[in-house]
Protein backbone atom coordinates (compact mmCIF):
# COMPACT_ATOMS: atom_id res chain seq x y z
CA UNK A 1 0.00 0.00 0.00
CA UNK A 2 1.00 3.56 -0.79
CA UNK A 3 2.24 5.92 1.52
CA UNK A 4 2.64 9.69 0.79
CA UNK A 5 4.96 12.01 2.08
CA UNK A 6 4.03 15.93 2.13
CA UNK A 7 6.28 18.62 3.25
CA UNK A 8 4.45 21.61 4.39
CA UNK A 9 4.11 24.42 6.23
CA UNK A 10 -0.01 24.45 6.81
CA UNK A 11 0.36 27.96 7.78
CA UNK A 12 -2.58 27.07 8.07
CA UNK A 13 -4.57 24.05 6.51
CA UNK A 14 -6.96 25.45 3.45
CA UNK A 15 -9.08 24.68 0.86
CA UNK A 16 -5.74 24.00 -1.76
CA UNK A 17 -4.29 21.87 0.93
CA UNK A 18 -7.29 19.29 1.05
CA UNK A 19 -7.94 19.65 -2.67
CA UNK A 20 -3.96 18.06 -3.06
CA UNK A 21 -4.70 15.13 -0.16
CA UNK A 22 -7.65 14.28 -2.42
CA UNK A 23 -5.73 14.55 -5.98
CA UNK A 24 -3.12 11.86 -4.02
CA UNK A 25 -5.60 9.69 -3.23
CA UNK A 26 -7.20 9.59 -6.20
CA UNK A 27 -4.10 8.64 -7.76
CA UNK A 28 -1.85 6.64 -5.94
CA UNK A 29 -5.68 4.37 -3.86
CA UNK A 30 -8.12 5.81 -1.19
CA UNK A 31 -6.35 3.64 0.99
CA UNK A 32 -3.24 5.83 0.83
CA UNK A 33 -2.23 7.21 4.03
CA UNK A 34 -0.23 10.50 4.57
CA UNK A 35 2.46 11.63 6.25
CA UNK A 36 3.47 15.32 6.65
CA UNK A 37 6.77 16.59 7.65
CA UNK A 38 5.76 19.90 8.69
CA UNK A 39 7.76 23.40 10.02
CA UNK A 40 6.96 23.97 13.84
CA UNK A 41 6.24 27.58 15.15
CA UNK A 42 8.99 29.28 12.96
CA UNK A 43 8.80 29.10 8.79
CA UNK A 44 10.56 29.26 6.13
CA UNK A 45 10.23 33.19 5.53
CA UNK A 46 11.74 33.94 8.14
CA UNK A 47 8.19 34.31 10.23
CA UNK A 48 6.64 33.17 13.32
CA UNK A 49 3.65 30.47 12.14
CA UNK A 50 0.22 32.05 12.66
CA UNK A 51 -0.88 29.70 14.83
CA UNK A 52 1.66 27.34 17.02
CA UNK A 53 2.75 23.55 15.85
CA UNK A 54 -0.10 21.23 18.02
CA UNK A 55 -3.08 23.75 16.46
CA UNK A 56 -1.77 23.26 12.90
CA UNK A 57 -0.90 19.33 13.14
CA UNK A 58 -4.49 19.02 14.57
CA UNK A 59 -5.91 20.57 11.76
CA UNK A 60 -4.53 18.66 9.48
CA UNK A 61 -5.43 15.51 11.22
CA UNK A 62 -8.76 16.41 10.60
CA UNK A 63 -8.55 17.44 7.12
CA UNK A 64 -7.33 14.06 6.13
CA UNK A 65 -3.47 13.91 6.99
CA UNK A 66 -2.75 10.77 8.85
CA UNK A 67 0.64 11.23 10.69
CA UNK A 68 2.30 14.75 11.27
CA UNK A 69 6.07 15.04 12.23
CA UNK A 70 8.03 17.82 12.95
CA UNK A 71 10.76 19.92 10.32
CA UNK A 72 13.10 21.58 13.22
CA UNK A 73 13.84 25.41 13.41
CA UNK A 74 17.32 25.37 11.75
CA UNK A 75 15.87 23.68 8.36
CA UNK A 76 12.30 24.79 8.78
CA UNK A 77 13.71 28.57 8.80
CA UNK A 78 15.93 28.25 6.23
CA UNK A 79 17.15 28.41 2.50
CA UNK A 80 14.49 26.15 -0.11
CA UNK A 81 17.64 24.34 -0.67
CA UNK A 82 18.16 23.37 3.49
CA UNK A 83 14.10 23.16 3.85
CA UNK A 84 14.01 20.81 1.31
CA UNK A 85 16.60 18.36 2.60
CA UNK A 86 15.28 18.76 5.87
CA UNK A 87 12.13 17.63 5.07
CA UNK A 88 12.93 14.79 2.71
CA UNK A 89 15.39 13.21 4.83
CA UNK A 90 12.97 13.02 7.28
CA UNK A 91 10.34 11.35 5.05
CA UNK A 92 13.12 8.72 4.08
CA UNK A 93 14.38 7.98 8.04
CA UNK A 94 10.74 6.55 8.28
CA UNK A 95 10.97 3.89 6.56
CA UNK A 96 7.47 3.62 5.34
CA UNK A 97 6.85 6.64 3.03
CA UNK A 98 6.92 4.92 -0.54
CA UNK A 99 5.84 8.71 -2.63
CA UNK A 100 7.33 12.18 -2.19
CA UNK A 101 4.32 14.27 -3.01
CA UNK A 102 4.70 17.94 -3.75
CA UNK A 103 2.87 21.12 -5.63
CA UNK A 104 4.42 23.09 -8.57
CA UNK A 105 3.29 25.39 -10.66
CA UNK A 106 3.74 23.67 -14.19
CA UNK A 107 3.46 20.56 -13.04
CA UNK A 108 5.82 18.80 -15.49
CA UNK A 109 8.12 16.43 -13.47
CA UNK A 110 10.39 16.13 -16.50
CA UNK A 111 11.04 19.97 -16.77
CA UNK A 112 11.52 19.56 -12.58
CA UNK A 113 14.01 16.99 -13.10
CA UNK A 114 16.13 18.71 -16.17
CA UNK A 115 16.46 21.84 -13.95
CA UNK A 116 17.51 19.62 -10.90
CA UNK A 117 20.22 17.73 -12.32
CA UNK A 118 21.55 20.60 -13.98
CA UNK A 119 22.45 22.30 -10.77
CA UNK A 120 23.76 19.28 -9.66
CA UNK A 121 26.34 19.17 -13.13
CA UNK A 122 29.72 20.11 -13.04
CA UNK A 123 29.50 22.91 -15.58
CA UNK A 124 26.70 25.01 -13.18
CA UNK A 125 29.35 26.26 -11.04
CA UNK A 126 31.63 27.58 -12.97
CA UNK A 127 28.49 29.10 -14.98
CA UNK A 128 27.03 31.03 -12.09
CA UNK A 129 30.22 32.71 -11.30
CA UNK A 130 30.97 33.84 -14.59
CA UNK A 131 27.23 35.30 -14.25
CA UNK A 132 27.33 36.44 -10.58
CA UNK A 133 30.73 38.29 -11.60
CA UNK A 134 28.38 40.17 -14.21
CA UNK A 135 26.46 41.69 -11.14
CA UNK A 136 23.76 39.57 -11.30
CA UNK A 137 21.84 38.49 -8.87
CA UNK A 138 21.95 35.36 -7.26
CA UNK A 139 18.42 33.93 -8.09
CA UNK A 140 18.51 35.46 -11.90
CA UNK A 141 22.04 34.37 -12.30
CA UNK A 142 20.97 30.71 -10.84
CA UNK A 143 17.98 30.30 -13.29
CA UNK A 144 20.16 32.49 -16.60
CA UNK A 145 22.66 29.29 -16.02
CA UNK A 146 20.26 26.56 -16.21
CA UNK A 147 18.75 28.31 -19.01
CA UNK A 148 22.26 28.33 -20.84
CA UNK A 149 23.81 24.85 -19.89
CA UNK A 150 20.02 22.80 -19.95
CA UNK A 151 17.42 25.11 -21.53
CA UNK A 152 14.62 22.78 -20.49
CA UNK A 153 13.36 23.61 -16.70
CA UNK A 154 15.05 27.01 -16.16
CA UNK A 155 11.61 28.75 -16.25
CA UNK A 156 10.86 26.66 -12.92
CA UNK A 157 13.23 28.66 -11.38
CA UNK A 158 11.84 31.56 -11.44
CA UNK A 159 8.30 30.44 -10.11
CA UNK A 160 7.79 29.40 -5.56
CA UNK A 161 6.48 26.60 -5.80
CA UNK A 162 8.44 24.74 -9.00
CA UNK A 163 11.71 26.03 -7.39
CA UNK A 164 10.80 24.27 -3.62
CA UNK A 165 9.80 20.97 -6.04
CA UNK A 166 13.01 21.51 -7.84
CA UNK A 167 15.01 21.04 -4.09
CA UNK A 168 12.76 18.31 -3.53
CA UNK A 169 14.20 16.55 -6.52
CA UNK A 170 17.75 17.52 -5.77
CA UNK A 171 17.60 16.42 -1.79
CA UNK A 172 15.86 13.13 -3.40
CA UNK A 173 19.37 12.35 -5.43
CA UNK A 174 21.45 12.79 -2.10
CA UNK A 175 19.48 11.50 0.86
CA UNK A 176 20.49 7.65 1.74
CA UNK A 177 17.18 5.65 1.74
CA UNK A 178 15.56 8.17 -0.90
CA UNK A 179 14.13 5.51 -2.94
CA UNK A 180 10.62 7.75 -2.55
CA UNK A 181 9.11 7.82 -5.84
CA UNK A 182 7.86 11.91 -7.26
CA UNK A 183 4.87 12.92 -7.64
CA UNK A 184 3.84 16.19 -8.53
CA UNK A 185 0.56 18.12 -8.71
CA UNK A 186 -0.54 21.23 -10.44
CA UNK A 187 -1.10 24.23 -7.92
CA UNK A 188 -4.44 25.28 -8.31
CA UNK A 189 -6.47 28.17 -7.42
CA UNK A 190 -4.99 31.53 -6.76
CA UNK A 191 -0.86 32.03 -6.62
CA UNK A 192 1.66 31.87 -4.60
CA UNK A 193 1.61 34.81 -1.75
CA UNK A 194 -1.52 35.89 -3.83
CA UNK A 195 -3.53 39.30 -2.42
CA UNK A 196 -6.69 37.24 -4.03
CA UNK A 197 -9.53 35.08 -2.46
CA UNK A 198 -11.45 32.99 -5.03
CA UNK A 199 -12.08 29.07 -4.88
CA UNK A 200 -8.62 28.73 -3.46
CA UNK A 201 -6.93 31.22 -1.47
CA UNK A 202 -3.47 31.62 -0.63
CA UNK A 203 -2.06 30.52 2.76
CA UNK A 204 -0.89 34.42 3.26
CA UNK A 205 -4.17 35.70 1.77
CA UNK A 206 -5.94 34.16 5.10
CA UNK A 207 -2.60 34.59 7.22
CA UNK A 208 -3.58 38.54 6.43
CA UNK A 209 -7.23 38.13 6.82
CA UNK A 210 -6.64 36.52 10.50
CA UNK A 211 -4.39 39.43 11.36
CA UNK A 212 -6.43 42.22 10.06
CA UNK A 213 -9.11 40.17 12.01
CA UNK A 214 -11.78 39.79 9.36
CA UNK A 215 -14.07 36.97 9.79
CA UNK A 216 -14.14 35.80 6.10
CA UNK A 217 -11.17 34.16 6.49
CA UNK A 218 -13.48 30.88 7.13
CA UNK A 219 -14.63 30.93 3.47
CA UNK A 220 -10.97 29.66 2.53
CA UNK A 221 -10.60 26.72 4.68
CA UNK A 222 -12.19 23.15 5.25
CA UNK A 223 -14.44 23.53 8.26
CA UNK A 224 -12.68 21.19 10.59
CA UNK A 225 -9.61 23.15 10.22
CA UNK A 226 -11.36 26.71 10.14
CA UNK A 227 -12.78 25.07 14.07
CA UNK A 228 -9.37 24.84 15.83
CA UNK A 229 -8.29 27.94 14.14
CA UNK A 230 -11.67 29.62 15.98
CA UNK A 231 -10.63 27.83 19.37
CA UNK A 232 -7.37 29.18 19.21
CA UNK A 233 -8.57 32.52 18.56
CA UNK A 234 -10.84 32.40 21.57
CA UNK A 235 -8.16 30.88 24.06
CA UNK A 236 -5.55 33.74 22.65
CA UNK A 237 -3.14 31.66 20.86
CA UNK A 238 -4.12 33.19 17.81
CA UNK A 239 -3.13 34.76 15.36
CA UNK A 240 0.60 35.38 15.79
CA UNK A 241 2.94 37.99 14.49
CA UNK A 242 6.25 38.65 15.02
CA UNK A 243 5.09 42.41 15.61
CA UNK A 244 3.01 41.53 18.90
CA UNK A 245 6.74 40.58 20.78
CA UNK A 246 8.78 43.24 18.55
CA UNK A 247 9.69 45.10 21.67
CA UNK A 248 11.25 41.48 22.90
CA UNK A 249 12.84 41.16 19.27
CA UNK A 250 14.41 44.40 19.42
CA UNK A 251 15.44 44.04 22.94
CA UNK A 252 17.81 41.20 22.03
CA UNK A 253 19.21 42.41 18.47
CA UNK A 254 20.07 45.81 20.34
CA UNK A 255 22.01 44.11 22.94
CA UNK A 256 24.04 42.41 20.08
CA UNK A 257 27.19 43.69 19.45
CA UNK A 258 28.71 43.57 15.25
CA UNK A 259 30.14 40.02 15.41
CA UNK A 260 27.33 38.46 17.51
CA UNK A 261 25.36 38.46 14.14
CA UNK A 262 28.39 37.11 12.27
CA UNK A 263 27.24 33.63 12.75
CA UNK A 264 23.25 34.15 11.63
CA UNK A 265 24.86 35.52 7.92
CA UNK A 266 23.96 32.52 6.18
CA UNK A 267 26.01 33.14 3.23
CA UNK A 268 29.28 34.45 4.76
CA UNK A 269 29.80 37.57 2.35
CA UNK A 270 29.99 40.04 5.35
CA UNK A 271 26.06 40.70 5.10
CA UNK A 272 26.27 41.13 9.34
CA UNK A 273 28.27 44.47 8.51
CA UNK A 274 25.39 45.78 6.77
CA UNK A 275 22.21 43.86 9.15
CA UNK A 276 24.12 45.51 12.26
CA UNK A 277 24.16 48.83 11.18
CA UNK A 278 20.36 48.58 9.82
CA UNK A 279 20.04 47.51 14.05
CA UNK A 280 21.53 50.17 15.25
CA UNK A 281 19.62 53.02 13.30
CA UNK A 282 15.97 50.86 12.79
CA UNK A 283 13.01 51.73 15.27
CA UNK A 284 10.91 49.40 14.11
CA UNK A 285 10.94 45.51 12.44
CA UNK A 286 10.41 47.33 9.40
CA UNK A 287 12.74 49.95 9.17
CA UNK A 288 15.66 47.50 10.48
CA UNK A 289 14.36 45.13 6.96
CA UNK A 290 13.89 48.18 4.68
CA UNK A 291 17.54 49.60 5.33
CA UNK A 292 19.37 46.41 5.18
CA UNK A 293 17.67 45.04 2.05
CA UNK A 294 19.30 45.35 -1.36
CA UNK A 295 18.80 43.87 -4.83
CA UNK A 296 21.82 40.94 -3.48
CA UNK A 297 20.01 40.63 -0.37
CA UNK A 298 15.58 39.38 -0.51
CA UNK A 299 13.61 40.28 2.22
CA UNK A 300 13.10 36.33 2.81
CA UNK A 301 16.92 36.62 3.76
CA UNK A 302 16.75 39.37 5.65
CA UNK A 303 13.69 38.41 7.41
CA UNK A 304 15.25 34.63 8.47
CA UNK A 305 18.44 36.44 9.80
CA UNK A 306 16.56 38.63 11.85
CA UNK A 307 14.73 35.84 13.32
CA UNK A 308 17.67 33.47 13.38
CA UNK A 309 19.47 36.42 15.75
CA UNK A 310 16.48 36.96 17.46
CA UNK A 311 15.99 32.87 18.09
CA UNK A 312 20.24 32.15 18.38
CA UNK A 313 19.43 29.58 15.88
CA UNK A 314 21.63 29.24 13.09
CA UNK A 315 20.77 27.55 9.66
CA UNK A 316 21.10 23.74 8.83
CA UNK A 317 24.59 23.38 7.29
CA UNK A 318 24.46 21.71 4.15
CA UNK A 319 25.51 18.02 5.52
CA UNK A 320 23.23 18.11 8.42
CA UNK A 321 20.32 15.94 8.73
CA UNK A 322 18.09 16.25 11.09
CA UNK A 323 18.45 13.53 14.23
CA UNK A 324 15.23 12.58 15.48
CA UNK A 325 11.52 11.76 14.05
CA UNK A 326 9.69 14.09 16.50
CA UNK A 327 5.63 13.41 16.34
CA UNK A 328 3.23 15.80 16.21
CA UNK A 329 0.42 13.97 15.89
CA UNK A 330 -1.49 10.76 14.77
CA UNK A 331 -5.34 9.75 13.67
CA UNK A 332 -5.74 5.98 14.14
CA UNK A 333 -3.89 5.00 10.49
CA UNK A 334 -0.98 7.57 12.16
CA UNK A 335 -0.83 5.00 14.81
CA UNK A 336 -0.45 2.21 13.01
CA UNK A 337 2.01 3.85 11.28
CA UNK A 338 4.23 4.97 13.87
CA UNK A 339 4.07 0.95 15.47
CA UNK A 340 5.51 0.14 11.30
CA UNK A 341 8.09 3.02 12.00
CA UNK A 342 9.30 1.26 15.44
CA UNK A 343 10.77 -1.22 13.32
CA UNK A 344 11.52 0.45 10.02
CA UNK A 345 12.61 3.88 10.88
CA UNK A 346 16.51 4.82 10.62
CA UNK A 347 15.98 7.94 13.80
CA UNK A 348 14.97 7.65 16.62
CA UNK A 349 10.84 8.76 16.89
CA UNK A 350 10.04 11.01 19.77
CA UNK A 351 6.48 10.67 20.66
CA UNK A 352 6.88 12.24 24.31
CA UNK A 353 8.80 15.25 25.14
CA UNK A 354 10.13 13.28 28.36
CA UNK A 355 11.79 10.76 25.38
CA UNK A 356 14.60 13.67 24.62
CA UNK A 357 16.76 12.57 27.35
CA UNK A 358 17.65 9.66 25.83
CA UNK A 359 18.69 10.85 22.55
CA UNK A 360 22.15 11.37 21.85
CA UNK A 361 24.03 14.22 22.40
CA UNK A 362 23.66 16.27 19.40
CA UNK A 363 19.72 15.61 19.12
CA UNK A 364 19.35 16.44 22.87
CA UNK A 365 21.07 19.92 21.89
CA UNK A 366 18.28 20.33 19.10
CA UNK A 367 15.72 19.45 21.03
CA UNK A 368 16.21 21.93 23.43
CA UNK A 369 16.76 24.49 21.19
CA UNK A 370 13.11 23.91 20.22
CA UNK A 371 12.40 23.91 23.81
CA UNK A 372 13.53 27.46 23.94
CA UNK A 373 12.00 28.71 20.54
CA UNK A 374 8.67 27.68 21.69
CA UNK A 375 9.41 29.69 24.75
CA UNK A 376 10.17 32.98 22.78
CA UNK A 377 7.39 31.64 20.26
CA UNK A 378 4.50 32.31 22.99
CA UNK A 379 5.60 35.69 23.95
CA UNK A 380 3.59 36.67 20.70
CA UNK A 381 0.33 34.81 21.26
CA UNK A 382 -2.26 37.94 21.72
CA UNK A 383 -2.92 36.71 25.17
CA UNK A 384 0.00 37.24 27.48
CA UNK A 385 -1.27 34.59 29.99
CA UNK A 386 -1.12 31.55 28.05
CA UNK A 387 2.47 31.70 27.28
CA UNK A 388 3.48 29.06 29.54
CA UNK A 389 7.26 28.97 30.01
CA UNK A 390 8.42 24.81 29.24
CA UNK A 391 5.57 24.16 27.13
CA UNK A 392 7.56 22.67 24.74
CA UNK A 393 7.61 19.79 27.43
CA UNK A 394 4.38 19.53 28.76
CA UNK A 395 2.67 19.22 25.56
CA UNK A 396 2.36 16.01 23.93
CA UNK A 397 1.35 14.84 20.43
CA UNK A 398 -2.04 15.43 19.12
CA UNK A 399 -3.73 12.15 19.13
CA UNK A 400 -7.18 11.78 17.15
């Protein structure tokens, strides 16, 4: 029997989500059951999740997902490249996932595939810097050498969603136990980070409905999801922004000095110089972003070293992996699951918190790392009093 593997943010669960768990089933059997590796409070913009990592995987759950496990902080906030191999090594460790599932725009695995293995060639290298010395930038100098050295899949690099499937592909080649076969599904319904509601709305179209606190942000979800995100709005969980703890965030980046945000520079080319003196001069989230940005240097970038500094988190280096299978949470099928995963599974699975002490060193380092980012995570709920200091540990896996 199938098994599909879905990495995802569900930030939140909507209407395009569900319309994908169906399209898998009715392709690979209604039988087929799902597992999500998905980011925990912190994304991949460089943004706290709109609603924390229990709310999310319970939503899910109930939208059809079968078994949710957790993408940690340093891959979850992090380059598509690092998110990518985050998520699929995870997917591989469990032994059970047979299908990598993913959205793209164009939806042509063949184009996905030509652009993947051309990055992965010899000749890209040496192609990029010859470009990048042009004073290009990075992402049109990345997708002007596929164009020149493959031709066929360079337009997916210019487009969110085929450029995540096109690191899915790549982390695919390199992870050991990858044998997870592709599968790939035209995004439907409105784009990418699109201002528009329609049939299917964006994930940031209802992220800005929720914040501007508009009730028709129901219209874009399944009803079982749009229900926990209600009971999280009523117990003040929800939503959450970054700006509701910015005095906390600019507390800590003022009390850095130059070189403390040396090691949150991601691509070593001195971008700290520049993100430091944006600190020192910025009043505001904003203005610290708007001063430091540059056509070298996205707001994405910007935004996930602000919160790495913020978080002392650093990125996933490019041979890490993460070291545990932490769960989430599990409908019945999830359970059965996670007893096939006892035996199968190359990491450890963490199903209680209490379970981190006997990890190995390095995973008991990540885990409380987590342990700390959910702390500074709650700080921005809208209700002060249900930021619980340790909840990282007293919350166990949603079970449905």
């Amino acid at each position: 029997m199938a098994v599909a593997g879905i990495i995802a943010e569900y930030n939140p669960f909507h209407r395009g989500h569900a319309w994908q768990l169906s399209a898998l089933r009715g392709q690979l059997g209604q039988d087929t059951d799902v597992v999500a590796v998905m980011s925990g409070n912190i994304v991949q913009r460089g943004d706290l999740a709109v609603m924390d990592k229990q709310a999310r995987a319970e939503a899910a759950l109930r939208c059809g997902v079968n078994l949710v496990l957790e993408l940690p902080t340093p891959w979850a906030c992090a380059t598509a490249e690092r998110f990518a191999q985050g998520g699929v090594s995870l997917l591989a460790a469990t032994g059970v996932v047979t299908h990598l599932v993913f959205g793209s725009e164009c939806g042509d695995l063949d184009a996905l595939w030509s652009a993947a293995q051309c990055l992965d060639g010899e000749e890209y290298p040496v192609m990029l810097r010859r470009l990048l010395a042009t004073g290009m930038t990075f992402a049109a100098a990345r997708q002007e050498a596929v164009g020149r050295l493959a031709g066929n899949g360079a337009e997916c690099l210019e487009r969110p969603n085929d450029n995540l499937a096109v690191e899915y592909l790549r982390a695919l080649a390199r992870v050991e136990g990858g044998e997870l076969e592709p599968v790939t599904f035209q995004r439907v319904g409105a784009a990418h980070d699109s201002p528009e509601a329609g049939a299917y709305a964006s994930a940031s179209y209802i992220r800005g409905r929720l914040l501007a606190g508009n009730e028709d942000w129901r219209e874009s979800m399944p009803e079982a999801a749009a229900q926990v995100v209600a009971r999280e709005i009523s117990a003040g969980r929800a939503p959450v922004s970054l700006l509701l703890c910015e005095r906390a965030v600019l507390s800590r980046l003022r009390s850095m000095a130059e070189e403390d945000f040396a090691p949150y520079d991601g691509g070593g080319e001195g971008l700290y110089h520049r993100f430091y003196k944006a600190v020192s001069r910025g009043r505001s989230i904003e203005e610290i972003l708007e001063a430091a940005k540059t056509r070298r240097y996205t707001l994405a970038r910007l935004r996930r070293m602000l919160l790495h500094s913020y978080l002392r988190v650093q990125q996933a280096g490019a041979e890490e992996k993460p070291p545990y299978l932490r769960v989430l949470g599990a409908d019945g099928r999830g359970r059965e699951l996670l007893r096939r995963m006892a035996k199968a599974a190359s990491l450890p699975v963490v199903t209680r918190p209490a379970a981190a002490r006997n990890l190995g060193p390095d995973a008991r380092v990540l885990f409380e790392q987590e342990v700390r980012c959910t702390d500074l995570y709650t700080l921005a709920y809208p209700q002060l009093n249900q930021s619980v200091p340790g909840s990282e540990c007293l919350r166990g896996p949603v079970m449905l």
